[in-house]
N, C-alpha and C. Protein backbone atom coordinates (compact mmCIF):
# COMPACT_ATOMS: atom_id res chain seq x y z
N UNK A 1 75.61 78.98 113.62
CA UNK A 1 76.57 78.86 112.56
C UNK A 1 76.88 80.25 112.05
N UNK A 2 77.97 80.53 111.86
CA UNK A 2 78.81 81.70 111.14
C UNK A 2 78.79 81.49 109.95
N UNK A 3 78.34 82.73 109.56
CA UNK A 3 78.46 82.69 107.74
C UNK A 3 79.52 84.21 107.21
N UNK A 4 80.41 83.73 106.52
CA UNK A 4 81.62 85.27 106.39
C UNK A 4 81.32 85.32 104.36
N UNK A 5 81.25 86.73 104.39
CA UNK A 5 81.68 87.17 103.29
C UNK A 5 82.41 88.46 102.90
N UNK A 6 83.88 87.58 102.56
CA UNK A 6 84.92 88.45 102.54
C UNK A 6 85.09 89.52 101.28
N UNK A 7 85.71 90.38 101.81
CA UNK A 7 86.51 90.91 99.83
C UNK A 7 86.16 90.13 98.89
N UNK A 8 86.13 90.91 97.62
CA UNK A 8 86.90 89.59 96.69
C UNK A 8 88.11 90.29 96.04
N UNK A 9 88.85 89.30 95.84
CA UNK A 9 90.31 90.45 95.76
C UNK A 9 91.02 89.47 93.83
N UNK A 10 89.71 89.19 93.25
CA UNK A 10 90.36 88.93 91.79
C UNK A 10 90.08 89.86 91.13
N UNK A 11 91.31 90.27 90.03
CA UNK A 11 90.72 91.31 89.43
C UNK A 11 89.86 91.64 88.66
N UNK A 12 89.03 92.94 89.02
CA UNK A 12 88.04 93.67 88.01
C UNK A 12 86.88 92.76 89.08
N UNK A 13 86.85 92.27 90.07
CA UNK A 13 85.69 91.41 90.71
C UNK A 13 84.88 92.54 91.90
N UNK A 14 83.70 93.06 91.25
CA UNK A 14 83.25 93.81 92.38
C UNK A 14 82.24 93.28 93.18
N UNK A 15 82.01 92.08 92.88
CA UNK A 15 80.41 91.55 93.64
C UNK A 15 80.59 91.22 95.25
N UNK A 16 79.81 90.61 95.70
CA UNK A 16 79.68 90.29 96.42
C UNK A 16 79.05 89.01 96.88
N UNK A 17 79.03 88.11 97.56
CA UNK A 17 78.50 86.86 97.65
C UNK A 17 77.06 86.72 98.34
N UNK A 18 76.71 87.85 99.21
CA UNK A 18 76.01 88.16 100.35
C UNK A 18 75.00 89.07 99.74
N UNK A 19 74.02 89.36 100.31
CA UNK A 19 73.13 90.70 99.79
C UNK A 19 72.49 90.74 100.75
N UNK A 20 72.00 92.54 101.21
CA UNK A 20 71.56 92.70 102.72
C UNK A 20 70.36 91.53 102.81
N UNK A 21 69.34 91.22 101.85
CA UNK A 21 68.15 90.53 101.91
C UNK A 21 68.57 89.66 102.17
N UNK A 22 70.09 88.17 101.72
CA UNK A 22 69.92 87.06 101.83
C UNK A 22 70.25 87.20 103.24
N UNK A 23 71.25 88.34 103.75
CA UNK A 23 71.79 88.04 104.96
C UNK A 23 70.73 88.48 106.33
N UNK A 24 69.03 89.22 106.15
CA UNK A 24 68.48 89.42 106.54
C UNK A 24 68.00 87.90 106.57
N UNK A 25 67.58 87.04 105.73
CA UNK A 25 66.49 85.81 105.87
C UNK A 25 67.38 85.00 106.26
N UNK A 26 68.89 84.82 106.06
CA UNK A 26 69.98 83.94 107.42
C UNK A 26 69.70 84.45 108.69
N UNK A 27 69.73 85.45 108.91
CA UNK A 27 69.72 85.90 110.51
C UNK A 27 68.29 85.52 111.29
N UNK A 28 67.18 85.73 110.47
CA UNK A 28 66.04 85.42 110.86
C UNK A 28 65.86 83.95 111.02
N UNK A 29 66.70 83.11 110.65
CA UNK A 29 66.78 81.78 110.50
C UNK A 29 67.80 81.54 111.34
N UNK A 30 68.49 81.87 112.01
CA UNK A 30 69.53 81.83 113.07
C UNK A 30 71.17 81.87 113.15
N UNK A 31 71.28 82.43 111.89
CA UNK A 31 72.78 82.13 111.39
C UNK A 31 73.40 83.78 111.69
N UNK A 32 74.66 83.37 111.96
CA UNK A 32 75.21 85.09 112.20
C UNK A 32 75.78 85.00 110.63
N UNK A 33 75.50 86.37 110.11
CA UNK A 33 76.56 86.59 109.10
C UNK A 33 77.36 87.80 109.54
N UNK A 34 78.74 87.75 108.47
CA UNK A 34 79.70 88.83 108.94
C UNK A 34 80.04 88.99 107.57
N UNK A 35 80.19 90.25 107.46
CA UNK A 35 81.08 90.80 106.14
C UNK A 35 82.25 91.54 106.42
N UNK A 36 83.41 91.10 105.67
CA UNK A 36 84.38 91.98 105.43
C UNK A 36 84.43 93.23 104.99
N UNK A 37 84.93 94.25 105.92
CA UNK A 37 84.72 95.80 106.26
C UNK A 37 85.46 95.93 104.30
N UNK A 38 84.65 96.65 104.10
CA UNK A 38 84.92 97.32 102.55
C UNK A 38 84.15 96.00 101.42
N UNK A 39 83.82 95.20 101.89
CA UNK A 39 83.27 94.54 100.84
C UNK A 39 82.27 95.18 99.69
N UNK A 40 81.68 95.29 98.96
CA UNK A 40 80.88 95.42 98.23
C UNK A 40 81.27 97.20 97.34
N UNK A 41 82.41 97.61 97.56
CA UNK A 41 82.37 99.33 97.62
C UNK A 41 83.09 99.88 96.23
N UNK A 42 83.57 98.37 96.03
CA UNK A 42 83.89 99.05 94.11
C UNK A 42 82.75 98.23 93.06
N UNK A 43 81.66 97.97 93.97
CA UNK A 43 80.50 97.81 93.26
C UNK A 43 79.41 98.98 92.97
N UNK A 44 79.83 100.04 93.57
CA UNK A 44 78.58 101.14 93.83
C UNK A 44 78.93 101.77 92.73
């Protein structure tokens, strides 16, 4: 199973849905995740 976490494109929204840890203990559990290239980058 594919798991996507895209942008978020509402305004003033910098989060993210994903975090390297949750998407580390999906993968170890068998799930692909994918993130949308620039996600997380007006969070830093």
């Amino acid at each position: 199973m594919k798991i996507g976490a895209p942008k978020e494109t509402a305004a003033g929204e910098a989060r993210v849905a994903l975090t390297p840890d949750s998407a580390s203990r999906l993968h170890k559990l068998g799930y692909q995740c994918i993130v949308e290239s620039g996600a997380g980058t007006a969070a830093s």
